[in-house]
N, C-alpha and C. Protein backbone atom coordinates (compact mmCIF):
# COMPACT_ATOMS: atom_id res chain seq x y z
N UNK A 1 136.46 104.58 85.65
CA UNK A 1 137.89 104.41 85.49
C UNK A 1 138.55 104.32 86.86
N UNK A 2 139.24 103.13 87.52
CA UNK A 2 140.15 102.83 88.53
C UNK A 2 140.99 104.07 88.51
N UNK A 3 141.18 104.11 89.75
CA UNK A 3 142.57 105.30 90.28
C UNK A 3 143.42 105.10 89.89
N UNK A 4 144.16 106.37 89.32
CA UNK A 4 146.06 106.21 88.68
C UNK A 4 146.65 105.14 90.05
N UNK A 5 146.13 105.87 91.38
CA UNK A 5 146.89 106.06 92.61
C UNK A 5 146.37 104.33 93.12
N UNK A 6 147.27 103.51 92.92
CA UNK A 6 147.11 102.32 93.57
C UNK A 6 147.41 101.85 94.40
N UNK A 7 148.79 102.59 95.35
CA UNK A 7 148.69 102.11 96.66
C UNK A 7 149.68 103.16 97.02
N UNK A 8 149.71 103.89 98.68
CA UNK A 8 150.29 104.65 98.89
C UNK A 8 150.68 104.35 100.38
N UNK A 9 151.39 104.29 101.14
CA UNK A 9 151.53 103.34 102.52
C UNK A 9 152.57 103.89 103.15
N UNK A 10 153.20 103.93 104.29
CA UNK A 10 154.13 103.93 105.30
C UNK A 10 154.10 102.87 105.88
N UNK A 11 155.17 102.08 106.09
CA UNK A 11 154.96 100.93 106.87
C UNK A 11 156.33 100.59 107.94
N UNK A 12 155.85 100.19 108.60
CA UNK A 12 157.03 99.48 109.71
C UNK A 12 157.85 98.40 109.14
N UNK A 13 157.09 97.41 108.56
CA UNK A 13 157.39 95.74 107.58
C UNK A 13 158.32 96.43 106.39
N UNK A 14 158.99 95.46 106.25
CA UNK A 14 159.84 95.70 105.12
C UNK A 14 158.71 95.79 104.12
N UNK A 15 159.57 96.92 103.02
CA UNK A 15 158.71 96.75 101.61
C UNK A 15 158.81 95.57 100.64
N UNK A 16 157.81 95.19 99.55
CA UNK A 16 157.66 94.53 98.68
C UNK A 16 157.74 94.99 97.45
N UNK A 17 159.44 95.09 96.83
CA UNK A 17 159.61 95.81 95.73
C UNK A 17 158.73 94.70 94.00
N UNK A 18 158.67 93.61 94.61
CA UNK A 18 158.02 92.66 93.35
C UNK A 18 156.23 92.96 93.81
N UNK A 19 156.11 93.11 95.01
CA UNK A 19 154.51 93.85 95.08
C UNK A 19 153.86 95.23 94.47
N UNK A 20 155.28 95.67 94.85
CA UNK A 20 154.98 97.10 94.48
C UNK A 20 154.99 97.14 91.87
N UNK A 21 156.00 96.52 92.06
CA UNK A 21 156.03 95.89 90.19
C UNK A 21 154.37 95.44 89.88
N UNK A 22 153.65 94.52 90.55
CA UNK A 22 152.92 93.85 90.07
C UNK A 22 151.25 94.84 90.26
N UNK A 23 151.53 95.86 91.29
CA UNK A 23 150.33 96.76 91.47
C UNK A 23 150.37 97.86 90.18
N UNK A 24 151.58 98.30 89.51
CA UNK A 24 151.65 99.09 88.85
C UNK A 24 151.61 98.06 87.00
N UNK A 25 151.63 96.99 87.05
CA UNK A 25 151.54 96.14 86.17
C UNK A 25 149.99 96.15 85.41
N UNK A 26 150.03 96.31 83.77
CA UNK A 26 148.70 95.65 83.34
C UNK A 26 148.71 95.70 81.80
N UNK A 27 148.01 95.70 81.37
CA UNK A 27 147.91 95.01 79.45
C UNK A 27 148.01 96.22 78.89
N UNK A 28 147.85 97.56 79.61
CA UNK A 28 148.17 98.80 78.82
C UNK A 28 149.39 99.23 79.43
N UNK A 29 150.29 98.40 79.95
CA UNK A 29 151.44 99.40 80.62
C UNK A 29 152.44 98.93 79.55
N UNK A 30 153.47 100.02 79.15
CA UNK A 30 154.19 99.20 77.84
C UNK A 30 155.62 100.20 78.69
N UNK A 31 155.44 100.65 79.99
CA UNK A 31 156.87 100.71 80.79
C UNK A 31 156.58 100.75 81.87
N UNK A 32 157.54 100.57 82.78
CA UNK A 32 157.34 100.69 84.24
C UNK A 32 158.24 101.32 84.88
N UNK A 33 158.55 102.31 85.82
CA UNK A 33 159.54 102.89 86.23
C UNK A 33 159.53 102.87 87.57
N UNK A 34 160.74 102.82 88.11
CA UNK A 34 160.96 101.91 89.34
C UNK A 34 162.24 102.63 90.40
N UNK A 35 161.72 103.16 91.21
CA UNK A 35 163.19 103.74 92.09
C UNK A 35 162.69 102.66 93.53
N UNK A 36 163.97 102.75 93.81
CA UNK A 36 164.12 101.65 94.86
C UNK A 36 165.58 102.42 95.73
N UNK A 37 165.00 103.37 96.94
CA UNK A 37 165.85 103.71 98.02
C UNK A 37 166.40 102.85 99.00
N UNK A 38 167.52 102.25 99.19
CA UNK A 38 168.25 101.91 100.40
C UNK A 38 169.05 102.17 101.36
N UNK A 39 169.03 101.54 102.51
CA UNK A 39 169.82 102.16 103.35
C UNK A 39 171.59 102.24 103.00
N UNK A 40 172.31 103.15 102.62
CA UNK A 40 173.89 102.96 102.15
C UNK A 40 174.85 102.80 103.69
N UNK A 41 175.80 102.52 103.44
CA UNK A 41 176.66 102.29 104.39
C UNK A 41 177.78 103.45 105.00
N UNK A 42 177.53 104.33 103.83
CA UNK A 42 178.29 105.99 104.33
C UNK A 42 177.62 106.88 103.57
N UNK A 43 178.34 108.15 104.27
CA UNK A 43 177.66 109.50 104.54
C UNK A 43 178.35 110.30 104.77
N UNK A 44 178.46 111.51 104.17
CA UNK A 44 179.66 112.15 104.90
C UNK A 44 180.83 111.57 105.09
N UNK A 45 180.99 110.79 104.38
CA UNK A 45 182.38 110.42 104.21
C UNK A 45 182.66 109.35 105.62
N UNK A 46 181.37 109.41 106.37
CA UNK A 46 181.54 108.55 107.63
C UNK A 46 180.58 106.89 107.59
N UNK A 47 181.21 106.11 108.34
CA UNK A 47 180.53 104.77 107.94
C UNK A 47 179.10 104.68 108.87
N UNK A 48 178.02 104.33 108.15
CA UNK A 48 176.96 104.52 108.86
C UNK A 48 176.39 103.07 109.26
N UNK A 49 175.91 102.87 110.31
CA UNK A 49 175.65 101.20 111.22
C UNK A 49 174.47 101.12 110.73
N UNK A 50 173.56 102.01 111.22
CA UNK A 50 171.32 102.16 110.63
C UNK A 50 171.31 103.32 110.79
N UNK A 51 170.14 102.80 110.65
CA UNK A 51 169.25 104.21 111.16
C UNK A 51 167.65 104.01 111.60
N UNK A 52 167.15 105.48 111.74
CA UNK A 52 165.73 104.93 112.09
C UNK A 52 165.04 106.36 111.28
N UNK A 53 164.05 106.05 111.07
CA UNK A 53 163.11 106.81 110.06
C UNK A 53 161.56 107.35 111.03
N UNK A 54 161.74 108.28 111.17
CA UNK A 54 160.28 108.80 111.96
C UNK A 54 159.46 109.95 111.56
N UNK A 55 158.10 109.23 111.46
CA UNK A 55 157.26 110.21 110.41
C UNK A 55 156.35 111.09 111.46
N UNK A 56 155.95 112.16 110.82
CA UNK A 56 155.03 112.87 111.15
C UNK A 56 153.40 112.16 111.05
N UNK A 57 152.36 112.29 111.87
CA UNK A 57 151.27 112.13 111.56
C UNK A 57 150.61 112.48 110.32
N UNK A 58 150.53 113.55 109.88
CA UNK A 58 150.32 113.70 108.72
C UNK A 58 151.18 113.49 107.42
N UNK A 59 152.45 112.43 107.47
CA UNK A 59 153.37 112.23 106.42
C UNK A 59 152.20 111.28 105.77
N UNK A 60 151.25 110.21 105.52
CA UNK A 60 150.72 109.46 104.78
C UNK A 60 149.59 110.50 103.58
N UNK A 61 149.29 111.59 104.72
CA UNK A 61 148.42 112.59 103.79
C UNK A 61 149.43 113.29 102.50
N UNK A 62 150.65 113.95 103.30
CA UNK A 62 151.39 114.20 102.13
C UNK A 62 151.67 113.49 101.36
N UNK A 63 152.15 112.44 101.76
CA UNK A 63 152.65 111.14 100.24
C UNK A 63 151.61 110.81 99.30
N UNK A 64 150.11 110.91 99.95
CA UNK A 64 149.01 110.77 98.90
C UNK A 64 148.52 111.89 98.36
N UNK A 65 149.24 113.31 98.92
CA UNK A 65 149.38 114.09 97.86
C UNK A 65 150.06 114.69 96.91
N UNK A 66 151.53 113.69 96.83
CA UNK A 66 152.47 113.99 96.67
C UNK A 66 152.20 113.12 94.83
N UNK A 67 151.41 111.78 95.42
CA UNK A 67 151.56 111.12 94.26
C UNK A 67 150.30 111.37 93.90
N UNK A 68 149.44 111.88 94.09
CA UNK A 68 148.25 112.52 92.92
C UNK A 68 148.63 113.73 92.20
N UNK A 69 149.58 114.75 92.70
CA UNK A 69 150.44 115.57 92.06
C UNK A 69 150.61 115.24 90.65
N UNK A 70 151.36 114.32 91.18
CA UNK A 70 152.22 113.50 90.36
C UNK A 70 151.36 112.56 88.87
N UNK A 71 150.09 111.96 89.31
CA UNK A 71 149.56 111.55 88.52
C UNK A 71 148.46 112.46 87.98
N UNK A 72 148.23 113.51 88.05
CA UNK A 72 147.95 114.87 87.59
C UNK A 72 148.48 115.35 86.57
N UNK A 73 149.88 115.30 87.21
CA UNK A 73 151.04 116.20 85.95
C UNK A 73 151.85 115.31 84.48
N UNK A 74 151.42 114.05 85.18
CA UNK A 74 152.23 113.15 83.84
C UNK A 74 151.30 112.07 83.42
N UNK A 75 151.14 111.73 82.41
CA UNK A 75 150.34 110.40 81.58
C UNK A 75 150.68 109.09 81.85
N UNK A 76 150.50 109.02 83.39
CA UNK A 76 150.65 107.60 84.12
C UNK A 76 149.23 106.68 83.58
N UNK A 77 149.44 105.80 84.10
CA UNK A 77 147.95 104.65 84.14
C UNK A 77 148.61 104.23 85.54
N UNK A 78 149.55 104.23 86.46
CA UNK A 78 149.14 103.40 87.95
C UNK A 78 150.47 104.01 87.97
N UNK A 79 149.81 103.91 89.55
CA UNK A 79 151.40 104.72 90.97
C UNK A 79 151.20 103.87 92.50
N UNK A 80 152.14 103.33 92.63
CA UNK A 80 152.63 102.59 93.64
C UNK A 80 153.65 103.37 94.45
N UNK A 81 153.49 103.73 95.71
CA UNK A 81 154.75 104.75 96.29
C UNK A 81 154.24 104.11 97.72
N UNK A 82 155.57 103.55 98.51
CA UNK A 82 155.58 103.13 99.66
C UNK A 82 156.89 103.29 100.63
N UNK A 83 157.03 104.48 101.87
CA UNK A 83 157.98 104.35 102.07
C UNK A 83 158.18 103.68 103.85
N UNK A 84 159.28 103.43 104.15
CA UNK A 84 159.24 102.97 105.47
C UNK A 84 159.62 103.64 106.65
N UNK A 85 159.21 103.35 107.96
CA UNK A 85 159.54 103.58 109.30
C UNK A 85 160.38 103.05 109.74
N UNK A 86 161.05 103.44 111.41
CA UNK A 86 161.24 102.51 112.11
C UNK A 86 162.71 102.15 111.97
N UNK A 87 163.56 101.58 112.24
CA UNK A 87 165.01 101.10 112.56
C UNK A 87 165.40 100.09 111.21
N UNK A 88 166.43 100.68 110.52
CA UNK A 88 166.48 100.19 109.50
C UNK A 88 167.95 99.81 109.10
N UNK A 89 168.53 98.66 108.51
CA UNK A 89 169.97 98.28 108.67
C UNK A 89 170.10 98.35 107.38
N UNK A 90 171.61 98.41 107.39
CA UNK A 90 172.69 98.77 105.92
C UNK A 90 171.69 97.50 104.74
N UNK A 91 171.61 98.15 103.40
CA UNK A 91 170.68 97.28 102.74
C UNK A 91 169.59 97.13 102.69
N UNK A 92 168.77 97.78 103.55
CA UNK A 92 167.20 97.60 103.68
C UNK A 92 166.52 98.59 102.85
N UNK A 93 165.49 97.85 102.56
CA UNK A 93 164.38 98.93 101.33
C UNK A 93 164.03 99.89 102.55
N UNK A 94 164.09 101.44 102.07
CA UNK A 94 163.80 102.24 102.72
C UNK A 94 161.98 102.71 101.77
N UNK A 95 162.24 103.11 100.77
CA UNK A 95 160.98 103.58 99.97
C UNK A 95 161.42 103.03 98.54
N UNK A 96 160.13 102.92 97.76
CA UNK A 96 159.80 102.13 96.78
C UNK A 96 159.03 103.14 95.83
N UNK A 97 158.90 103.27 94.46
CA UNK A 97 158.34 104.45 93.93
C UNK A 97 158.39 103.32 92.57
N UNK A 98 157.10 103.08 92.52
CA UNK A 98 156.47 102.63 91.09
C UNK A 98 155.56 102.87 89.90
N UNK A 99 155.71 103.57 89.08
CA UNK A 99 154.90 104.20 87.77
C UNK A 99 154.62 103.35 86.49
N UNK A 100 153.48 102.66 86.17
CA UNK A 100 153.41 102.32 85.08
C UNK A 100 152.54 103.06 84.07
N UNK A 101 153.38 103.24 82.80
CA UNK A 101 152.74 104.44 81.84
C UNK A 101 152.37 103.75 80.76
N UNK A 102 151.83 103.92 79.71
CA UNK A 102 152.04 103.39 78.22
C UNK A 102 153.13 103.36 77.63
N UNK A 103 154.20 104.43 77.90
CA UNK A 103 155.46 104.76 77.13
C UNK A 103 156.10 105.19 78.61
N UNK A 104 157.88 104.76 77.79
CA UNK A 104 159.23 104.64 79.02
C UNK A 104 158.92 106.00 79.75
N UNK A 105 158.88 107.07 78.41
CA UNK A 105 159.70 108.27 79.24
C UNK A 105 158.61 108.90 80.08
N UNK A 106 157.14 109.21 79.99
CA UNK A 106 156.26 108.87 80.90
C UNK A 106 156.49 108.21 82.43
N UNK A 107 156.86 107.33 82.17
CA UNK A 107 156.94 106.81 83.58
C UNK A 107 158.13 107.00 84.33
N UNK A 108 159.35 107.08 83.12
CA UNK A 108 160.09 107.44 83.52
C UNK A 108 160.75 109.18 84.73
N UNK A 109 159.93 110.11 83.86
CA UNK A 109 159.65 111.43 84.27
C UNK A 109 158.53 111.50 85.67
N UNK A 110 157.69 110.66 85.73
CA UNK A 110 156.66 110.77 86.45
C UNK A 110 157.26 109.86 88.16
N UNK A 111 158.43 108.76 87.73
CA UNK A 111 158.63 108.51 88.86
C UNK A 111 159.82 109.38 89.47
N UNK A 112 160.96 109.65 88.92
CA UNK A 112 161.59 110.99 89.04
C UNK A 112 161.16 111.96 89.72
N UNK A 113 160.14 112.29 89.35
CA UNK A 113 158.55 113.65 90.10
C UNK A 113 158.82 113.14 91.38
N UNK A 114 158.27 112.02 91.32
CA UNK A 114 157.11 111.40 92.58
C UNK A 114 158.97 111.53 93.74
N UNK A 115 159.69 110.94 93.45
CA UNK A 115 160.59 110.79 94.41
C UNK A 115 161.37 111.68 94.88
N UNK A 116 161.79 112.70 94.24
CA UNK A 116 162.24 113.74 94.22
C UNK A 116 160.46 114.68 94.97
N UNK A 117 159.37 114.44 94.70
CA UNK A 117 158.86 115.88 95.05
C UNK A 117 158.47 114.83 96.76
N UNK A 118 158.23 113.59 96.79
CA UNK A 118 158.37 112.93 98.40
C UNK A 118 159.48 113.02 99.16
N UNK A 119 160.86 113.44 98.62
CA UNK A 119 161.87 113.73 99.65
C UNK A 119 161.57 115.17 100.46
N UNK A 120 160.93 115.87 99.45
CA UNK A 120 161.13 117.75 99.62
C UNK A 120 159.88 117.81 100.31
N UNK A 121 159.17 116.73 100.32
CA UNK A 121 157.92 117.27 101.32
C UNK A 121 157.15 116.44 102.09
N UNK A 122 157.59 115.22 102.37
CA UNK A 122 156.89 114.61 102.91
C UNK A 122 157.91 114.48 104.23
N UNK A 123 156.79 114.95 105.53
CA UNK A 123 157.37 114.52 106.53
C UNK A 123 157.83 113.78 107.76
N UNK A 124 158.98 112.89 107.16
CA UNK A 124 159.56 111.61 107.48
C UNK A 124 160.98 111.84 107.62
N UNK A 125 161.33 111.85 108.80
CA UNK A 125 162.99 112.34 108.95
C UNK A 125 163.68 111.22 109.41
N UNK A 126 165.22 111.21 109.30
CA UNK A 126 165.65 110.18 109.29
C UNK A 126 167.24 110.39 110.49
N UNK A 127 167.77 109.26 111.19
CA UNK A 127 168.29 109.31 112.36
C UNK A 127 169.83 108.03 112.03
N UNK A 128 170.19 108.75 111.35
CA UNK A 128 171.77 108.07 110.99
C UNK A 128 172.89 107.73 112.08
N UNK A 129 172.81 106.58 112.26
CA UNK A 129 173.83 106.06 113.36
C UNK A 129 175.25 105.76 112.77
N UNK A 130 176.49 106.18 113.37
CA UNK A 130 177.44 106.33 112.95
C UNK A 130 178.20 105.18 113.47
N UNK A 131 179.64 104.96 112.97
CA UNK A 131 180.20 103.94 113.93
C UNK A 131 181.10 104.23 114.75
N UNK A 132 181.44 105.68 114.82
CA UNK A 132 182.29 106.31 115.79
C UNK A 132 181.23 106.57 116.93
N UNK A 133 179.94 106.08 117.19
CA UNK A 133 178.80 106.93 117.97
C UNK A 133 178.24 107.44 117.93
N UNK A 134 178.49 108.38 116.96
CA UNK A 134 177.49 110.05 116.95
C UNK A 134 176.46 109.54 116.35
N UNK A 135 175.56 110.39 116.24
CA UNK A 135 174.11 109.78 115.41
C UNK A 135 173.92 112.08 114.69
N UNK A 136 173.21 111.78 113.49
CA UNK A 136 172.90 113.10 112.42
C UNK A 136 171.41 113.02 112.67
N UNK A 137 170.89 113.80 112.69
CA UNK A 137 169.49 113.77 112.05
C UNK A 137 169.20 114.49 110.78
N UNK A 138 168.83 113.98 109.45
CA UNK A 138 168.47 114.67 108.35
C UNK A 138 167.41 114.48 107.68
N UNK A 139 166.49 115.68 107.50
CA UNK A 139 165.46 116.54 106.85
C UNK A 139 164.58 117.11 107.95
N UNK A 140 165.13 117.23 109.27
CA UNK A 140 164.23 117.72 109.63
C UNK A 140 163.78 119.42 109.64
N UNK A 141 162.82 120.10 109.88
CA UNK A 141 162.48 121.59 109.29
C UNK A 141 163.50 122.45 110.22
N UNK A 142 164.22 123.21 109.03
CA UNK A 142 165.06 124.45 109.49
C UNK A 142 164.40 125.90 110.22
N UNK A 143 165.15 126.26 110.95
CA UNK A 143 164.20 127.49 111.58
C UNK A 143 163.73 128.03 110.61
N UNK A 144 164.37 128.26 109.31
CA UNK A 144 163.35 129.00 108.28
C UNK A 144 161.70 128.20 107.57
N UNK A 145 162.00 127.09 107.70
CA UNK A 145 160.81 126.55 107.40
C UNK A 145 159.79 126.71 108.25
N UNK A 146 159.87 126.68 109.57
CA UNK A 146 159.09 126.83 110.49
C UNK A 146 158.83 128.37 110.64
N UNK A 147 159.69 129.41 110.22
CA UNK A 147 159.23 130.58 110.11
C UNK A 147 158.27 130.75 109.16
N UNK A 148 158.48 130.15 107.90
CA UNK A 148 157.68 130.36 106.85
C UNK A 148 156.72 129.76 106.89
N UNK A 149 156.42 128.64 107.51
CA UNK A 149 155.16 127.92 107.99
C UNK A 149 153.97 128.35 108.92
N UNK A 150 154.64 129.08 109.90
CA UNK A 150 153.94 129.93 110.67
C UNK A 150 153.56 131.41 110.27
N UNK A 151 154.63 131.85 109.63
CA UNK A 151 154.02 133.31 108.54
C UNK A 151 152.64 132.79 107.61
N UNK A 152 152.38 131.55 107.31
CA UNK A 152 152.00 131.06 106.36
C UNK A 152 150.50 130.76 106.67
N UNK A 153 150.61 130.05 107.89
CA UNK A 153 149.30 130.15 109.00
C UNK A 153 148.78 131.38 109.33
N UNK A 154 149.62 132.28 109.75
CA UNK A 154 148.99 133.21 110.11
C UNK A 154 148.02 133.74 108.59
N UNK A 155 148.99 134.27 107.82
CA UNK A 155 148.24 134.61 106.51
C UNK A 155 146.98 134.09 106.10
N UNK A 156 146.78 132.73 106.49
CA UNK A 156 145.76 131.89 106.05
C UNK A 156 144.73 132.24 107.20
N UNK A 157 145.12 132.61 108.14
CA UNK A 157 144.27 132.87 109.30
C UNK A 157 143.59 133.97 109.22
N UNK A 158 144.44 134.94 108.62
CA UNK A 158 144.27 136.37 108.46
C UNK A 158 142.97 136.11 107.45
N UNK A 159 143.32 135.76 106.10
CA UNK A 159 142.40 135.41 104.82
C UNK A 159 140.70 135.01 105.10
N UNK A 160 141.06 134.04 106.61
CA UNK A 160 139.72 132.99 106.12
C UNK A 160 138.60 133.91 107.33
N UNK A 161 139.77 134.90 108.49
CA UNK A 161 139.20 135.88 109.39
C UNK A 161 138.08 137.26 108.41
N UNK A 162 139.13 137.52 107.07
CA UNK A 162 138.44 138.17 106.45
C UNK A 162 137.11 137.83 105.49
N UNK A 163 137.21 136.38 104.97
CA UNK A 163 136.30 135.85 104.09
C UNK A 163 135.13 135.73 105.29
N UNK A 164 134.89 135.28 106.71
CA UNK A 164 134.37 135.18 107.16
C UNK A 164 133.58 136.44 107.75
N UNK A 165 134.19 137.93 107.47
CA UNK A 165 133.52 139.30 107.77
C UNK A 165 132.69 139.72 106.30
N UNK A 166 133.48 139.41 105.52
CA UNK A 166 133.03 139.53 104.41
C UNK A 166 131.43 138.51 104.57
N UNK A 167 131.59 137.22 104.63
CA UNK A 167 129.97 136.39 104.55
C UNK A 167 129.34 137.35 105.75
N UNK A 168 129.73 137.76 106.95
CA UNK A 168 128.55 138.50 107.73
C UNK A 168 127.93 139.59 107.18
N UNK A 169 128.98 140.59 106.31
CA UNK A 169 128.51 142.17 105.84
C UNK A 169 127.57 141.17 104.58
N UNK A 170 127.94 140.40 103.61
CA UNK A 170 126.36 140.29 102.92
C UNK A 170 125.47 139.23 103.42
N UNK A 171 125.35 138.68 104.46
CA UNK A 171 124.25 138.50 105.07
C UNK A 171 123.39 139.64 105.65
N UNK A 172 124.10 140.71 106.14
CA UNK A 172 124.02 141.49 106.65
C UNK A 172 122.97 142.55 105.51
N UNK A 173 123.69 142.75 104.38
CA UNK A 173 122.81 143.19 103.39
C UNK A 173 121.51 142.02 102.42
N UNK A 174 121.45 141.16 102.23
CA UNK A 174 120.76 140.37 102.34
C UNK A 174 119.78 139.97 103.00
């Protein structure tokens, strides 16, 4: 059986929202669900010129685990999720999120998931240019995230320090 997960990408190039339709397309799909992010023209009540989108090295790992999550938790048959980099003007496909299921609400629920759980965790932050000058940066990690990230390491550090005393004491008895 082919992968739910049919294509998962970051790209610089504009996206292909009729590419992204036709990967999630096939003789058992009887819906398709389709979010399509663009760049808007305000924000805060302020008029926005572009922006630019800059990912983390490991943002392609999260997005492909973001949408196996995803095709885990809901009765998909194919997932298409592609979002973009790079300097991006009023109107431009930013990310693309495609689910084809057997039934609407399936795909419907499952692309919902996928886009909503790729905003909250995949990391790709974004650099809003204003037309008064100023420029925002939004999603990038709050001191609390980075606290909790590093509490989080450590813990894991702590864990794998102990699993690893633990394998010496029964080698040790062994």
């Amino acid at each position: 059986m082919p992968s739910k997960i049919r294509q998962v990408g970051i790209s610089e190039s504009p996206l292909d929202v009729t590419k992204a339709l036709g990967i999630v397309s096939g003789p058992e799909v009887g819906g398709i669900a389709l979010f399509v992010g663009t760049v808007r023209s305000r924000d805060h009540e302020s008029e926005v010129v572009s922006l630019d989108y800059t990912e983390h090295p490991s943002a392609v790992d999260v997005l492909t685990k973001c949408a196996q999550q995803t095709a885990d938790q809901h009765d998909v048959l194919a997932i298409a999720v592609e979002h973009r980099v790079g300097h991006l003007e009023i109107g431009d496909v930013a990310v693309v999120v495609a689910v084809g299921a057997v039934h609407r609400g399936e795909a419907l629920a499952a692309c919902a998931h996928l886009i909503n759980t790729l905003k909250a965790e995949v990391p790709i932050w974004k650099e809003q240019h204003f037309t008064s000058g100023d420029s925002e940066w939004v999603g990038l990690p709050s001191e609390d995230d980075a606290l909790r990230a590093g509490a989080l390491r450590q813990a894991q550090g702590t864990e794998r320090q102990a699993q690893g005393t633990e394998r010496q004491a029964q080698g040790a008895i062994g």
